[in-house]
PDB file of N, CA and C in Angstrom:
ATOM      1  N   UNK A   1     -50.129  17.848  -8.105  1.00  0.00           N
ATOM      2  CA  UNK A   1     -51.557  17.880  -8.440  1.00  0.00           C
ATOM      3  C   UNK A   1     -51.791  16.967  -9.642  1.00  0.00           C
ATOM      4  N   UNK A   2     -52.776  15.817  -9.807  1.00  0.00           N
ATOM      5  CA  UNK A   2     -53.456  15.267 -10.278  1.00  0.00           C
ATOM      6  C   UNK A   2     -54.598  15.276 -10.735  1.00  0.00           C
ATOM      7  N   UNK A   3     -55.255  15.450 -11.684  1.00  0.00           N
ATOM      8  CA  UNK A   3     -56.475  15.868 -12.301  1.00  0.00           C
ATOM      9  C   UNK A   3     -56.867  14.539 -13.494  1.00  0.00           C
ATOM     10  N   UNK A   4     -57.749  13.314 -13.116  1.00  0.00           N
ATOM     11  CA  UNK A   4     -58.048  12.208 -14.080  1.00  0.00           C
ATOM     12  C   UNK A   4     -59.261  12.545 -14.571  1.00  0.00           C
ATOM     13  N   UNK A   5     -59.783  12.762 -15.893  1.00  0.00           N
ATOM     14  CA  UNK A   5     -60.952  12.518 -15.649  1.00  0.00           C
ATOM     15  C   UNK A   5     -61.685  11.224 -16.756  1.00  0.00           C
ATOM     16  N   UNK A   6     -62.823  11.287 -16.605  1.00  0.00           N
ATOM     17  CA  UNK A   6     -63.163   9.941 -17.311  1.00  0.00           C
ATOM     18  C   UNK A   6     -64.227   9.812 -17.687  1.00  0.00           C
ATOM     19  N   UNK A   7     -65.143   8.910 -18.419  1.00  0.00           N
ATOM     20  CA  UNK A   7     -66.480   9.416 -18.677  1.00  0.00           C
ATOM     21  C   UNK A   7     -67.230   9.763 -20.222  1.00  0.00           C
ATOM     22  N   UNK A   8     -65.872  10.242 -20.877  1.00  0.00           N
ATOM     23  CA  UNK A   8     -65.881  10.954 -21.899  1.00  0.00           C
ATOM     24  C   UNK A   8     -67.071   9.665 -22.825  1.00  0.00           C
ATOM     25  N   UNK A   9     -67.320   9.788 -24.319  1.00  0.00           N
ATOM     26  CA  UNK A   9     -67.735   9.095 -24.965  1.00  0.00           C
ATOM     27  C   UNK A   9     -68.706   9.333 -26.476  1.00  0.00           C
ATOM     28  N   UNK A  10     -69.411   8.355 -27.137  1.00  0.00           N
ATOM     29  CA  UNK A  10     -70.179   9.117 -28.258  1.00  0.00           C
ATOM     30  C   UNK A  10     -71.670   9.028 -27.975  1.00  0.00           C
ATOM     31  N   UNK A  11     -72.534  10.136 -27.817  1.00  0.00           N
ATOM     32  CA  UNK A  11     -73.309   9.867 -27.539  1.00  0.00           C
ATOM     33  C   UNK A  11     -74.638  10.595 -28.551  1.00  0.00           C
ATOM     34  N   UNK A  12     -75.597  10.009 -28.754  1.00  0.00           N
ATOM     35  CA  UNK A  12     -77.221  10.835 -30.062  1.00  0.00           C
ATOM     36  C   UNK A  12     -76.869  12.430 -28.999  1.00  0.00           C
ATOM     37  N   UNK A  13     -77.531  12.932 -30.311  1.00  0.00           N
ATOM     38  CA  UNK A  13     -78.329  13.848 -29.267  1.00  0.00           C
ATOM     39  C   UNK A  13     -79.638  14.045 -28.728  1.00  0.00           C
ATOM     40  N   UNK A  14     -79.545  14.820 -27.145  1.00  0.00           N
ATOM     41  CA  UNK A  14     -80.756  14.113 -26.610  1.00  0.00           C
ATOM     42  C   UNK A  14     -80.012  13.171 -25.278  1.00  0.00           C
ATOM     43  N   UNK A  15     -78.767  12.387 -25.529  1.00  0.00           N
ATOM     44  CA  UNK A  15     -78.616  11.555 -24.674  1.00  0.00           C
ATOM     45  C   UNK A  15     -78.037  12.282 -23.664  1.00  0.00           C
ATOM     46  N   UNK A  16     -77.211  11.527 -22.766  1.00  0.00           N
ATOM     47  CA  UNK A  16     -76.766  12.084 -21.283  1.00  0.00           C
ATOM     48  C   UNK A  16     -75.430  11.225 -21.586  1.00  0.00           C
ATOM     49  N   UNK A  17     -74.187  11.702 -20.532  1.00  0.00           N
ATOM     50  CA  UNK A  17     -73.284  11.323 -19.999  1.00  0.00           C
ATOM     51  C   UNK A  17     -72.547  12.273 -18.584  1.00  0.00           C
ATOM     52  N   UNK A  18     -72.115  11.087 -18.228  1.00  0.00           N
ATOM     53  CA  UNK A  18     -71.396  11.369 -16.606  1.00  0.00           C
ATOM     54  C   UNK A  18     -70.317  11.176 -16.798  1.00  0.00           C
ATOM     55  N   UNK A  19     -69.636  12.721 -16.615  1.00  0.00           N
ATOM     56  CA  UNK A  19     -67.905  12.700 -16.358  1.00  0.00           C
ATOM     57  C   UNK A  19     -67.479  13.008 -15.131  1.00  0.00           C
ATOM     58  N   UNK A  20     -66.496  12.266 -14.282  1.00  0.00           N
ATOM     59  CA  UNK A  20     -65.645  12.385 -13.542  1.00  0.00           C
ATOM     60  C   UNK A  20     -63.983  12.870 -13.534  1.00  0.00           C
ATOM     61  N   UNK A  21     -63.993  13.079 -12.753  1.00  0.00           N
ATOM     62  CA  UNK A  21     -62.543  13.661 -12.080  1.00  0.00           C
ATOM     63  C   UNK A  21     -62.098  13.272 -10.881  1.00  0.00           C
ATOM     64  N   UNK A  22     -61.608  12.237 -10.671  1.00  0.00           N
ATOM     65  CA  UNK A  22     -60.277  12.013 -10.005  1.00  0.00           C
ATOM     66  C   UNK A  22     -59.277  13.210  -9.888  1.00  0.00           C
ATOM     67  N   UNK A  23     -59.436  13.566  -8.397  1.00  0.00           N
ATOM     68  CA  UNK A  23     -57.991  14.606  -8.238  1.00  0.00           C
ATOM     69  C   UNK A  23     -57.442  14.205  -6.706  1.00  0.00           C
ATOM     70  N   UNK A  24     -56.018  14.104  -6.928  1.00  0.00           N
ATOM     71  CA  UNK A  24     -55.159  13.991  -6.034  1.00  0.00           C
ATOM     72  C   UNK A  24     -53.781  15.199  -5.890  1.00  0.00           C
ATOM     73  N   UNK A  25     -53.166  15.114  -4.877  1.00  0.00           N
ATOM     74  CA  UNK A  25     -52.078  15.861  -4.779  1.00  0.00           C
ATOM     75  C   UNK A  25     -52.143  16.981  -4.421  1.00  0.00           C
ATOM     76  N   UNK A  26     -53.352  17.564  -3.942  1.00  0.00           N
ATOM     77  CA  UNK A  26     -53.565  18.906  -2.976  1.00  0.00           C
ATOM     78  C   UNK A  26     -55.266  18.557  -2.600  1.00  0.00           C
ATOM     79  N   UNK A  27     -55.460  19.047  -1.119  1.00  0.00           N
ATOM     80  CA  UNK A  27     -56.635  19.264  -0.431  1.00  0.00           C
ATOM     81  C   UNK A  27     -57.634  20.194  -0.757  1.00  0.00           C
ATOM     82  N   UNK A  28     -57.894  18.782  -1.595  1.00  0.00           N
ATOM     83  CA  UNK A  28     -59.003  18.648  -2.674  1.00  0.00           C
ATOM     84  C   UNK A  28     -60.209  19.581  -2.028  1.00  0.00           C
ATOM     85  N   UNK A  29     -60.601  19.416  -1.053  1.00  0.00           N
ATOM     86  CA  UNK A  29     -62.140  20.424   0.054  1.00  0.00           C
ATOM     87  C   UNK A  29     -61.992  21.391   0.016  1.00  0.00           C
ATOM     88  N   UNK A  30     -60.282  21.729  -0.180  1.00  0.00           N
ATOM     89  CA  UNK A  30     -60.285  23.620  -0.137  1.00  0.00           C
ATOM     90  C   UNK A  30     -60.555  24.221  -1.401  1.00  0.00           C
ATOM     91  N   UNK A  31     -60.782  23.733  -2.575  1.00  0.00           N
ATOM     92  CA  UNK A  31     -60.498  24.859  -3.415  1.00  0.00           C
ATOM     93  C   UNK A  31     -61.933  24.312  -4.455  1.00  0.00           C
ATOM     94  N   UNK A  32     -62.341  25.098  -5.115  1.00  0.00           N
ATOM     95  CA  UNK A  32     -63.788  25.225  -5.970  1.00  0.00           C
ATOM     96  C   UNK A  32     -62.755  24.417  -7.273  1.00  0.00           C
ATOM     97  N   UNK A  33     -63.552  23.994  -7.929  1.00  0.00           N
ATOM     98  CA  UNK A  33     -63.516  23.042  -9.151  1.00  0.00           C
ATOM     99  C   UNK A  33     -64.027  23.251  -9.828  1.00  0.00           C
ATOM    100  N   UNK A  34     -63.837  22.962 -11.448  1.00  0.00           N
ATOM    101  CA  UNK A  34     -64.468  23.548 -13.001  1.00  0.00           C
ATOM    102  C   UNK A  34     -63.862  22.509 -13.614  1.00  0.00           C
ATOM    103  N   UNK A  35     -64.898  22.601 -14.293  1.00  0.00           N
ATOM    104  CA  UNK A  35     -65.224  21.822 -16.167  1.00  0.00           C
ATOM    105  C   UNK A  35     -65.250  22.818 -16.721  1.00  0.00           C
ATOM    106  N   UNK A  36     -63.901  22.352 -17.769  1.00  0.00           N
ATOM    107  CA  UNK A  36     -64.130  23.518 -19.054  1.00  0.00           C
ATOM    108  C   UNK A  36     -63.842  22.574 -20.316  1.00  0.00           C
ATOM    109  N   UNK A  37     -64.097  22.909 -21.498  1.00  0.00           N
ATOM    110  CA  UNK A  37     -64.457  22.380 -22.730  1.00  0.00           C
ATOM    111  C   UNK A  37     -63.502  22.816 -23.542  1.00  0.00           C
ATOM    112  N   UNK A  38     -63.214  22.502 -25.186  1.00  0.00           N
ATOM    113  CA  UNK A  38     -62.656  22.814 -25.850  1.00  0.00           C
ATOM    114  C   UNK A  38     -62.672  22.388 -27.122  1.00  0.00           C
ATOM    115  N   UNK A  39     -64.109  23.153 -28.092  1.00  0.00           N
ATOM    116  CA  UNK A  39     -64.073  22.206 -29.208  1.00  0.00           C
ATOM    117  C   UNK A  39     -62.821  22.396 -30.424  1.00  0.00           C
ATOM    118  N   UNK A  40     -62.968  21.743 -31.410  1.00  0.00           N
ATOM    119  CA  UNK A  40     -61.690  22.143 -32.777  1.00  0.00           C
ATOM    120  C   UNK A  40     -62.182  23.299 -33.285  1.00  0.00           C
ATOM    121  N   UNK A  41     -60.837  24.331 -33.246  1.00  0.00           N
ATOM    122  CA  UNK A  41     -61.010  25.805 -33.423  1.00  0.00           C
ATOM    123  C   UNK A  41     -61.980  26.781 -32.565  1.00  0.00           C
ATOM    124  N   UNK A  42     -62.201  26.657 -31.321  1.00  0.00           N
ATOM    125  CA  UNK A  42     -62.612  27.421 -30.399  1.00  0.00           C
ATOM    126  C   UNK A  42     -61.683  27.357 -29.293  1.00  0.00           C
ATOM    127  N   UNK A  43     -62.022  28.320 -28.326  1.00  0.00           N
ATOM    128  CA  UNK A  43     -61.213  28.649 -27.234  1.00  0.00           C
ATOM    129  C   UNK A  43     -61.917  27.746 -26.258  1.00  0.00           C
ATOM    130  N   UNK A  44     -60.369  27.561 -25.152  1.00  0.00           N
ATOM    131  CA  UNK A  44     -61.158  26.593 -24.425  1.00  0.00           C
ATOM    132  C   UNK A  44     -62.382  27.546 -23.392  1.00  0.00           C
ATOM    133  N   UNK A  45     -63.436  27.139 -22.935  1.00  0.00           N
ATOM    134  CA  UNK A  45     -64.679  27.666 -21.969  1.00  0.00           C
ATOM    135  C   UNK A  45     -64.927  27.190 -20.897  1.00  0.00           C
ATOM    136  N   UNK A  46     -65.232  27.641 -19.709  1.00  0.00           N
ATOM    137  CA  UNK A  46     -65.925  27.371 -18.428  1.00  0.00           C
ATOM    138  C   UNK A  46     -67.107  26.931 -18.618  1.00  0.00           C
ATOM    139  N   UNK A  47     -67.271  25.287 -18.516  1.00  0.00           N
ATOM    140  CA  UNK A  47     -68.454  24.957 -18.528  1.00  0.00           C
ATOM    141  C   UNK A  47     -69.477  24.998 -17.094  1.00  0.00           C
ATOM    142  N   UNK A  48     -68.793  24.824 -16.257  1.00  0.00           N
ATOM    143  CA  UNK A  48     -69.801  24.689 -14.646  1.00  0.00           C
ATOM    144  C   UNK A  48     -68.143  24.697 -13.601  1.00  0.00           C
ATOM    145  N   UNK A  49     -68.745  25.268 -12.441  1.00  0.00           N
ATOM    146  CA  UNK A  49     -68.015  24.939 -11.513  1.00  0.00           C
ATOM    147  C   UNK A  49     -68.568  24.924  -9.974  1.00  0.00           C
ATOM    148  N   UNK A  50     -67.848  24.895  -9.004  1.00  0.00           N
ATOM    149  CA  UNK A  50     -68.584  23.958  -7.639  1.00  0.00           C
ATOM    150  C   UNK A  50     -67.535  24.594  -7.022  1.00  0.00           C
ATOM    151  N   UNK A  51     -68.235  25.349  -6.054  1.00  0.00           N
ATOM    152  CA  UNK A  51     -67.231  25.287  -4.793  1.00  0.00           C
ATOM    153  C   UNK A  51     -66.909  24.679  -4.078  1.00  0.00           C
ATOM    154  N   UNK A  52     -65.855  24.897  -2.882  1.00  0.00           N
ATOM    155  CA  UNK A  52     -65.235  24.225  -2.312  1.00  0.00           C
ATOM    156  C   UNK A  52     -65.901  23.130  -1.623  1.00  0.00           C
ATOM    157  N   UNK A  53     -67.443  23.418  -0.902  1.00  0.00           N
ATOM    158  CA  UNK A  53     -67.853  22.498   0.052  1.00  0.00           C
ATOM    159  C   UNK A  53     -69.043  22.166  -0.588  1.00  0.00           C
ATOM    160  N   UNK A  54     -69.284  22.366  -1.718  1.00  0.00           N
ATOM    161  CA  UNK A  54     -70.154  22.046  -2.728  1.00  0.00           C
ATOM    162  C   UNK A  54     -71.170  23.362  -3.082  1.00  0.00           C
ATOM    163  N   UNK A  55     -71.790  24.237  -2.360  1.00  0.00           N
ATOM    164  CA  UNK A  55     -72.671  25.305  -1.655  1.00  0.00           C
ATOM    165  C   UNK A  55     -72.560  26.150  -3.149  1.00  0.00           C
ATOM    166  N   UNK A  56     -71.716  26.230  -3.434  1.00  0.00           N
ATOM    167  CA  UNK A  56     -72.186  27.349  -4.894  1.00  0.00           C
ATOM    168  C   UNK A  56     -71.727  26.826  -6.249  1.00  0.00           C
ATOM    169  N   UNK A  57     -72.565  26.834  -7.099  1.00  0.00           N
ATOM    170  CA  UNK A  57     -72.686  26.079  -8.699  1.00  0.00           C
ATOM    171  C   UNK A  57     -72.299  27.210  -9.400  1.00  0.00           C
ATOM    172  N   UNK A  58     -71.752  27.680 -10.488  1.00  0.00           N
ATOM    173  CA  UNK A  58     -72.178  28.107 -11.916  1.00  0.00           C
ATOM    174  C   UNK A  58     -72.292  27.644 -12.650  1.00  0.00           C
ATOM    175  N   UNK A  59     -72.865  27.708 -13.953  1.00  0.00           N
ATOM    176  CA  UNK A  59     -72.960  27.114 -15.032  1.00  0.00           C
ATOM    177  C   UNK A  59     -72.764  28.476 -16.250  1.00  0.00           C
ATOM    178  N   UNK A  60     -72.231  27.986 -17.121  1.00  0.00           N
ATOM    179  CA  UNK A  60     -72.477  28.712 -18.578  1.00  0.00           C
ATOM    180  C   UNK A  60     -73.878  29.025 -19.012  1.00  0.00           C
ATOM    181  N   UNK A  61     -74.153  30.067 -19.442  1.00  0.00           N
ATOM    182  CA  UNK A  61     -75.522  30.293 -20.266  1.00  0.00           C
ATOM    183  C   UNK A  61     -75.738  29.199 -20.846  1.00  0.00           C
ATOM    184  N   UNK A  62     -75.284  28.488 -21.940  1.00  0.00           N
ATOM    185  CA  UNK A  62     -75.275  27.287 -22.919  1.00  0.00           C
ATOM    186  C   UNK A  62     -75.575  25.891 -22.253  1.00  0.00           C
ATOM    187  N   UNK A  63     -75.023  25.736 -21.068  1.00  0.00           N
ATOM    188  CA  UNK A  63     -75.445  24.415 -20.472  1.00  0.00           C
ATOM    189  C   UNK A  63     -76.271  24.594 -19.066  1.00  0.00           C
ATOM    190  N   UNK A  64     -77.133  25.789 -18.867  1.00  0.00           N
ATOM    191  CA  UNK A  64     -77.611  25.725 -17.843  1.00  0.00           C
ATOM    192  C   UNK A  64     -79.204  24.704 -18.060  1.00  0.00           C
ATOM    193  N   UNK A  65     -79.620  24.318 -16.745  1.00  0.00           N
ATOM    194  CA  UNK A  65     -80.659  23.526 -16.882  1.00  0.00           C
ATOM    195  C   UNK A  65     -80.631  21.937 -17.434  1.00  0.00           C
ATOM    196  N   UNK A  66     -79.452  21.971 -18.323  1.00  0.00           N
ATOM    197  CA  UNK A  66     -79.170  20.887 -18.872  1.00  0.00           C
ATOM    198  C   UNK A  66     -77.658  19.629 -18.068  1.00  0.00           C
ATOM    199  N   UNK A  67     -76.799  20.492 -17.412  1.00  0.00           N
ATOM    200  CA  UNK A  67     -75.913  20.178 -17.174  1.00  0.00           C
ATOM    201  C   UNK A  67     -75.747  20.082 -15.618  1.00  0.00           C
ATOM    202  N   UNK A  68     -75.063  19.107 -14.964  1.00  0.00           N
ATOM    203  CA  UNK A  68     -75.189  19.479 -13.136  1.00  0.00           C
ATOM    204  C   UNK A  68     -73.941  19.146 -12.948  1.00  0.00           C
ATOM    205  N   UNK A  69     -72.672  20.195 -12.133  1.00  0.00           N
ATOM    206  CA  UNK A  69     -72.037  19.634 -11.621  1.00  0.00           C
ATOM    207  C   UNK A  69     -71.728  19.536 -10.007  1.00  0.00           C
ATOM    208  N   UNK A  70     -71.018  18.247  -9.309  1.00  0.00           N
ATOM    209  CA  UNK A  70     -70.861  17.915  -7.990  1.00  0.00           C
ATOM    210  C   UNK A  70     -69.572  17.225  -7.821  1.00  0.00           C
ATOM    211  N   UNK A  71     -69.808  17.398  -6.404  1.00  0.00           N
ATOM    212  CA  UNK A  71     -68.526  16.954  -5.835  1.00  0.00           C
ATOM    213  C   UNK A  71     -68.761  16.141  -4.786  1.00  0.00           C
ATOM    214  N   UNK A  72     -67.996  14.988  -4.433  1.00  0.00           N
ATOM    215  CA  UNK A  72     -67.616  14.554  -3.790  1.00  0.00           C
ATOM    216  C   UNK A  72     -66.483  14.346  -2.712  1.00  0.00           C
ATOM    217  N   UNK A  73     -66.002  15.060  -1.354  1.00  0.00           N
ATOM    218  CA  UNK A  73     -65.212  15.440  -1.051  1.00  0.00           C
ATOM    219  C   UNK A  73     -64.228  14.176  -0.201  1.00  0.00           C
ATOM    220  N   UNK A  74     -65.354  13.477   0.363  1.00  0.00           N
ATOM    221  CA  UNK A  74     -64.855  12.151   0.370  1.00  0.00           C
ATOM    222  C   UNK A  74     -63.867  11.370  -0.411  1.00  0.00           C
ATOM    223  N   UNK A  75     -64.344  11.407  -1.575  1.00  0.00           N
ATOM    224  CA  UNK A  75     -63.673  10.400  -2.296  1.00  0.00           C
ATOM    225  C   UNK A  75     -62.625  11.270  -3.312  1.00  0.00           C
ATOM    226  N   UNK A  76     -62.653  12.937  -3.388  1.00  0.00           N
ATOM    227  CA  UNK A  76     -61.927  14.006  -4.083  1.00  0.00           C
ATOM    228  C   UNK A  76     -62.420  13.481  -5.792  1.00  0.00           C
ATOM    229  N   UNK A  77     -63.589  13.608  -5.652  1.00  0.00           N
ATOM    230  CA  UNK A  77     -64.421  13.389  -7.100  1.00  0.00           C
ATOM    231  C   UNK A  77     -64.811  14.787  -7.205  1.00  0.00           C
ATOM    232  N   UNK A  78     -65.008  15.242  -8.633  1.00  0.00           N
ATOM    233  CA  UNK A  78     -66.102  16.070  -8.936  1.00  0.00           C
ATOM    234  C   UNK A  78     -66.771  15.545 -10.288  1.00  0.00           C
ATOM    235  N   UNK A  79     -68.125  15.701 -10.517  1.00  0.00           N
ATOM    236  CA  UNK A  79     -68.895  15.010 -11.391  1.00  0.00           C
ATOM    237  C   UNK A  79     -69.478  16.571 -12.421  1.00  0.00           C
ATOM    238  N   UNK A  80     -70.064  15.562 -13.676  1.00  0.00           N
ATOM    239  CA  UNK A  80     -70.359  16.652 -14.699  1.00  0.00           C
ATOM    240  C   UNK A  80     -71.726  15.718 -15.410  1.00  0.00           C
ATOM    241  N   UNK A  81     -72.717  15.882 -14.512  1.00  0.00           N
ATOM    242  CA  UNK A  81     -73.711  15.001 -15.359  1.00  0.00           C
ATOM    243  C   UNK A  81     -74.681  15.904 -16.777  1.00  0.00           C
ATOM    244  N   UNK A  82     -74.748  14.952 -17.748  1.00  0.00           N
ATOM    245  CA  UNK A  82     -74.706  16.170 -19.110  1.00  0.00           C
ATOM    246  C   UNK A  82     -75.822  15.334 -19.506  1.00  0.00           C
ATOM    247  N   UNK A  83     -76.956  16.488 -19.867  1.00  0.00           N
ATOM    248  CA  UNK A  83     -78.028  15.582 -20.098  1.00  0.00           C
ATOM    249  C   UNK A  83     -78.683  16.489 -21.357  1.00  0.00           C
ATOM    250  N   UNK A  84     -79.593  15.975 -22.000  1.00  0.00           N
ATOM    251  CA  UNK A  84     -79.977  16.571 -23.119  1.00  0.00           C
ATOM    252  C   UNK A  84     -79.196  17.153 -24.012  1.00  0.00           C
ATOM    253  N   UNK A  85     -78.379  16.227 -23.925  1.00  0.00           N
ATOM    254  CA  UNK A  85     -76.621  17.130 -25.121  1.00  0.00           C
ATOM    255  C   UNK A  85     -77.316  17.370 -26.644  1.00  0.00           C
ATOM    256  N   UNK A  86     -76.633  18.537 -27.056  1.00  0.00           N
ATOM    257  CA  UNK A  86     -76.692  19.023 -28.451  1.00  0.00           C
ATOM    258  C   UNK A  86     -75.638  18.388 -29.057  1.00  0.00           C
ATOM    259  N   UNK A  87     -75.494  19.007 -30.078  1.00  0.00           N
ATOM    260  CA  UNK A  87     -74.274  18.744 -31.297  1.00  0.00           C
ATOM    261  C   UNK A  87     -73.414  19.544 -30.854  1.00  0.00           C
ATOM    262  N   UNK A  88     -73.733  20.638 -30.652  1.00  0.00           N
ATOM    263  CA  UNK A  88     -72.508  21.851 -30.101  1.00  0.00           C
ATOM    264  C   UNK A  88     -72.403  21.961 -28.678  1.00  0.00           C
ATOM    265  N   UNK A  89     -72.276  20.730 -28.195  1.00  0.00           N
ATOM    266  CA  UNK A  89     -72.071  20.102 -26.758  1.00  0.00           C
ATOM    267  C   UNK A  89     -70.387  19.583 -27.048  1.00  0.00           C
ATOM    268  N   UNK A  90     -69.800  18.946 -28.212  1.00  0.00           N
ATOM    269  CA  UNK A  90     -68.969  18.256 -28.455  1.00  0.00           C
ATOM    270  C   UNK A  90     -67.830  18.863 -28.314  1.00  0.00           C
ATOM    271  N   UNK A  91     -66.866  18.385 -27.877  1.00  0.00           N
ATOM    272  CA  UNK A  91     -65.055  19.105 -27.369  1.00  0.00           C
ATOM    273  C   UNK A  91     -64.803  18.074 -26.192  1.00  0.00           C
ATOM    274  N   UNK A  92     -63.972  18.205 -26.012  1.00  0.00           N
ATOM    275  CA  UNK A  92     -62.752  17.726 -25.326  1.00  0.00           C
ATOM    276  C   UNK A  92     -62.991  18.444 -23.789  1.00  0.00           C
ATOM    277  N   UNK A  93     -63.633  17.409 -22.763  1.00  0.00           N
ATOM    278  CA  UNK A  93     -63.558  18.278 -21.846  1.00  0.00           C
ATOM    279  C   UNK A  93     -62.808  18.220 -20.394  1.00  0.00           C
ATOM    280  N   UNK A  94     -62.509  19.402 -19.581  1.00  0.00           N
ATOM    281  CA  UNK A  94     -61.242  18.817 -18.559  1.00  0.00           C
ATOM    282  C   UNK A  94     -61.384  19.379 -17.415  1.00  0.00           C
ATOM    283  N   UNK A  95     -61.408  18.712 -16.527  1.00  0.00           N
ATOM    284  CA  UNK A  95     -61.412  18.957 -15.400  1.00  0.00           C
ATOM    285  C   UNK A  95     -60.629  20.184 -15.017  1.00  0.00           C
ATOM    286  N   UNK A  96     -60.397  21.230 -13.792  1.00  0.00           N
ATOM    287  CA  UNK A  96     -59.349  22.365 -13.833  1.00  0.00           C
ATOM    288  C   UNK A  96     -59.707  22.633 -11.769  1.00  0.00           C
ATOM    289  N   UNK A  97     -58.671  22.735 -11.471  1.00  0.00           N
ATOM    290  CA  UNK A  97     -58.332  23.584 -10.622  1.00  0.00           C
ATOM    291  C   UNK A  97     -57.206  24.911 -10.363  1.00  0.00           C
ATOM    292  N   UNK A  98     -57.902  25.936  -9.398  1.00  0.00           N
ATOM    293  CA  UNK A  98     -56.842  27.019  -9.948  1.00  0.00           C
ATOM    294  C   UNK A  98     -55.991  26.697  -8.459  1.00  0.00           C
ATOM    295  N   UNK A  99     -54.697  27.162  -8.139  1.00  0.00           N
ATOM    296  CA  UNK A  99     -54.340  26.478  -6.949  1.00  0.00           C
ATOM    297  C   UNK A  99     -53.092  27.169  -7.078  1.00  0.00           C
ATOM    298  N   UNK A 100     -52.280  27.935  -5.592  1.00  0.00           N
ATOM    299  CA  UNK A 100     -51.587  28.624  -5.884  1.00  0.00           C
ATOM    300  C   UNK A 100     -50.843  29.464  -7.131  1.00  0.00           C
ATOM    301  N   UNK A 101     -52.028  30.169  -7.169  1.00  0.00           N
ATOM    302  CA  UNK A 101     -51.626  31.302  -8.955  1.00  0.00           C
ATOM    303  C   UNK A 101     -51.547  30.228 -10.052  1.00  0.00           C
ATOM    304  N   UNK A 102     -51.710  28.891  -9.858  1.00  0.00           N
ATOM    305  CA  UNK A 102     -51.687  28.492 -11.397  1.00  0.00           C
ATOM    306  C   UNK A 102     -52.857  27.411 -11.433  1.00  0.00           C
ATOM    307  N   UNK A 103     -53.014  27.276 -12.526  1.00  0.00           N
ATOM    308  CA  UNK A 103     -53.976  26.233 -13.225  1.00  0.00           C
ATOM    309  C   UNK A 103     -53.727  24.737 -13.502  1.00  0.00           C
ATOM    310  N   UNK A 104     -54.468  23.990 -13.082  1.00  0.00           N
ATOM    311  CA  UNK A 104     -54.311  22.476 -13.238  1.00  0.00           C
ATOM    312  C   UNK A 104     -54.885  21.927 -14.198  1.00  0.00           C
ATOM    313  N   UNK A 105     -54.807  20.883 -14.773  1.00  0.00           N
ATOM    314  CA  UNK A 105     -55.274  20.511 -15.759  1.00  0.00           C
ATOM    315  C   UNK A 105     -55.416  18.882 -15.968  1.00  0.00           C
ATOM    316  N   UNK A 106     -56.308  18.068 -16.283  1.00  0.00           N
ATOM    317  CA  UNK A 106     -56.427  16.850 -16.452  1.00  0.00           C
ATOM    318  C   UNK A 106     -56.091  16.847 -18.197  1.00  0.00           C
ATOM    319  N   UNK A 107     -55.844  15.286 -18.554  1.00  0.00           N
ATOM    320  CA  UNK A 107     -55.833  15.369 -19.776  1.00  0.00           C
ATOM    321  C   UNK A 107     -57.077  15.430 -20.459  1.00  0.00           C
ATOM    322  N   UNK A 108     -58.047  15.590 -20.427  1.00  0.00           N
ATOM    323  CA  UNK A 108     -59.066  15.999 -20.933  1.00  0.00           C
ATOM    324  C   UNK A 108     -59.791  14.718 -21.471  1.00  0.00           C
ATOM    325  N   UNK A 109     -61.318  14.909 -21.293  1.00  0.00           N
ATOM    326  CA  UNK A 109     -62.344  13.101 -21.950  1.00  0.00           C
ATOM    327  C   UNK A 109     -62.931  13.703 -22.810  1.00  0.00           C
ATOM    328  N   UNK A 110     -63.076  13.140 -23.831  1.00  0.00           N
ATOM    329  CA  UNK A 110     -63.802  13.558 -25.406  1.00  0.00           C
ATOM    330  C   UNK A 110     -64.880  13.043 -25.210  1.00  0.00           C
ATOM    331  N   UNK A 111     -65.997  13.831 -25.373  1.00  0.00           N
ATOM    332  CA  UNK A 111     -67.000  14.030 -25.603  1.00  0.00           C
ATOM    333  C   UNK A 111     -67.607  14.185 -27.195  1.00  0.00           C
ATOM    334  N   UNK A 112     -68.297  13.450 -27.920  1.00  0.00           N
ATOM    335  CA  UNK A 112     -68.714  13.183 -28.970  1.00  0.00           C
ATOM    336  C   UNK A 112     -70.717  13.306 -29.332  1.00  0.00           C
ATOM    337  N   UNK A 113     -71.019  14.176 -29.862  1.00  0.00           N
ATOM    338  CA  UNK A 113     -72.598  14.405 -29.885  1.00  0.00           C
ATOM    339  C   UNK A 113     -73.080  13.777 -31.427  1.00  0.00           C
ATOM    340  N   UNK A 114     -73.091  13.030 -31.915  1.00  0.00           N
ATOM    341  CA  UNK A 114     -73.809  12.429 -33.297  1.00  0.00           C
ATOM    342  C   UNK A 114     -74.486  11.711 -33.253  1.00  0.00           C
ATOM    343  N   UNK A 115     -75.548  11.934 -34.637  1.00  0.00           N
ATOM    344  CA  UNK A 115     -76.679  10.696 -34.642  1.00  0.00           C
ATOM    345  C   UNK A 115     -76.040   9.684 -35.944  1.00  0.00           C
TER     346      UNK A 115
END
């Protein structure tokens, strides 16, 4: 299992960014997908996730309305479009699949919120 993601960057707040995930090495259509976050000195969090054939979203209280994520099954993408970011939007964030009893992990895209 492979988990890339990309996207990361510095952005005002107010602005938007689009993160991706590249995943390879298991059939990618079967299993639901999550963005989770991780700022300095917090635990990492479930930011949004997508099921398998796209059909069911969650989101966190904190990024709902603001945040959309999707998938692409075609191409084994899942997307994290982030719009109206705060300051306490900022951490390190990573793609995750859970997949036979364990957890996957990308190296994670930094995400940066300053004016």
């Amino acid at each position: 299992v492979q988990l890339v993601e990309s996207g990361g960057g510095l952005v005002q707040p107010g602005g938007s960014l689009r993160l991706s995930c590249a995943a390879s090495g298991f059939t990618f259509s079967r299993y639901t997908m999550n963005w989770y976050r991780q700022a300095p000195g917090k635990e990492r969090e479930l930011v949004a996730a997508v099921s398998s054939v796209g059909g069911s979203k969650n989101y966190a209280d904190s990024v709902k309305g603001r945040f959309t994520i999707s998938r692409d099954n075609a191409k084994n993408m899942v997307y994290l479009q982030m719009n109206s970011l705060k300051l306490e939007d900022a951490a390190v964030y990573y793609c995750n699949v859970f997949r036979s009893s364990q957890n996957y992990w990308g190296q994670g895209t930094q995400v940066t919120v300053s004016s």
